[in-house]
Structures are given as C-alpha cells and as structure tokens.
Protein backbone atom coordinates (compact mmCIF):
# COMPACT_ATOMS: atom_id res chain seq x y z
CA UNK A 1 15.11 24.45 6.70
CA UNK A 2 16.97 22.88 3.66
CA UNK A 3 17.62 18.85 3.68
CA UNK A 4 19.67 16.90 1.96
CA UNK A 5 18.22 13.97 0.75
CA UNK A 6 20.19 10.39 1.16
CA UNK A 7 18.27 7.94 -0.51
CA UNK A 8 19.69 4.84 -1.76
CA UNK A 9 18.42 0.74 -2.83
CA UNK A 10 20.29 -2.02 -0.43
CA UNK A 11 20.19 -5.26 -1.70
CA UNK A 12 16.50 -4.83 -2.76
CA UNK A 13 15.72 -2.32 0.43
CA UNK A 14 14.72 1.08 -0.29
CA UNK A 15 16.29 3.23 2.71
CA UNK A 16 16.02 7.44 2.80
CA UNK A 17 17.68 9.63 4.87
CA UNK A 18 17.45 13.28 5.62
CA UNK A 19 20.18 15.54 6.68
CA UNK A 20 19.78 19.27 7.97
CA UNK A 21 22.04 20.75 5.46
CA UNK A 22 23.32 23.31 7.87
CA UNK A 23 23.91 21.45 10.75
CA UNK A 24 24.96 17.74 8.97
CA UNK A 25 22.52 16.52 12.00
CA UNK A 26 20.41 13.47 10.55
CA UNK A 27 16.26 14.49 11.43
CA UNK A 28 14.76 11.36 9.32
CA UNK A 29 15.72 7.96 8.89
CA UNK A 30 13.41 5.49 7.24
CA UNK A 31 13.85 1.74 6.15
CA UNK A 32 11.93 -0.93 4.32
CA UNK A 33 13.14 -4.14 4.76
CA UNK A 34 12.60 -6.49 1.78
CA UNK A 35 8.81 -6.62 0.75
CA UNK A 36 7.66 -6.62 4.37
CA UNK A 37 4.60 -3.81 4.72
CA UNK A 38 4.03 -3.84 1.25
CA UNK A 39 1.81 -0.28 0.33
CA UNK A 40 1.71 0.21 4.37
CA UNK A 41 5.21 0.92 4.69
CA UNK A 42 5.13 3.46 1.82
CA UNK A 43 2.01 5.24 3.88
CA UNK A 44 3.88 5.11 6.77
CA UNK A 45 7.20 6.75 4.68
CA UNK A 46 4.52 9.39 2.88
CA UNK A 47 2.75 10.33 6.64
CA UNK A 48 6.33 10.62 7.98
CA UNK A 49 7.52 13.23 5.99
CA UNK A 50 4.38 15.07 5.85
CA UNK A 51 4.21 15.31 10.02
CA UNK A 52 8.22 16.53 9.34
CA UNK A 53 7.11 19.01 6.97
CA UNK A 54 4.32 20.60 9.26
CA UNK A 55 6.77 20.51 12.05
CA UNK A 56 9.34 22.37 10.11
CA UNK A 57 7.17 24.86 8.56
CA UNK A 58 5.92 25.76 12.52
CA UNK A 59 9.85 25.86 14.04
CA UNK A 60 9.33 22.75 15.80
CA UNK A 61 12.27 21.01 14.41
CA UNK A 62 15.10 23.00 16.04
CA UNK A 63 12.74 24.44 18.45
CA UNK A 64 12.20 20.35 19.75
CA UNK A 65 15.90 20.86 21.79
CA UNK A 66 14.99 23.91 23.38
CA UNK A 67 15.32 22.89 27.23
CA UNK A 68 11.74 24.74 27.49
CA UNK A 69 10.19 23.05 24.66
CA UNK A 70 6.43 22.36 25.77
CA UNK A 71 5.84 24.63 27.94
CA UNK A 72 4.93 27.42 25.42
CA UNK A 73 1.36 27.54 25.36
CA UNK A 74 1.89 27.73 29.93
CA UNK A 75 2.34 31.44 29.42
CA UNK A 76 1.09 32.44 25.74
CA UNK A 77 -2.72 33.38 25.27
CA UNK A 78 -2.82 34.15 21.55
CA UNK A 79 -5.02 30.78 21.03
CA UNK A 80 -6.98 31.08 23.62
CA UNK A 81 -9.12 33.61 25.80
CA UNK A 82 -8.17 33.37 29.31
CA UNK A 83 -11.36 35.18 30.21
CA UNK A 84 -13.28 32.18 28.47
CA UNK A 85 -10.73 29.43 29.44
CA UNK A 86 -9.17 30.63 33.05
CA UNK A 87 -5.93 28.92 33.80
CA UNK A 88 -6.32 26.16 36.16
C-alpha cells in the first residue's frame, strides 16, 4: 500500500499524517503537543508506524473493514494441527 505522507510543524508541534494514496482515506494520525512526552512521544510515534507497517505488509489494513475480520483463524488450519490442537 502506498502513503502519502502529511507532515508538518504547528506553532512548535510536530504533527504527521498518513493518507492511503489510493483511497485519500487517512490510516495514521499522530500529534505532539509542545514538549509534553519528551523522547516517549517519539517511541510512541516510531512503535506506531512500525505496528502499521507489519499490519500492512500482512493485508490487515484494508482487510480490518472486512465485516468478517477476526474470524479467520475459526476455519483456517495452516498454523495449527487440529489433530494436536482439536477445536473446542
């Protein structure tokens, strides 16, 4: 999935913003307000986008507003064994 990135500096607040560049549908908003957080609010910006990376590389982004979403692994046994783990 390609983003466009929105990043910008409000009166000494560092905001970001990405946009699915297909779509125009905002996925990520993030804020820091003044020097509140200090380094934890840039950890919490760099963890962010990581867990949004890992979700996009797997197709959980669009695949989040399926109506069925969750209830994949219910029926699917390519993780698991169901001679070793029985469904309950």
């Amino acid at each position: 999935m390609a983003y466009i990135i929105d990043a910008r500096l409000e009166r000494g607040a560092p905001s970001l913003t990405l946009i699915d560049a297909v779509t125009g549908e905002e996925h990520f908003h993030w804020r820091r307000d003044g020097m509140s957080g200090g380094e934890r609010a840039w950890e919490d910006l760099f963890k962010r986008l990581v867990l949004l990376s890992c979700a996009d590389r797997m197709g959980m982004v669009p695949r989040a507003k399926l109506p069925l979403f969750g209830n994949e692994c219910v029926e699917c046994t390519a993780c698991v064994d169901r001679e070793i783990f029985p469904a309950a």
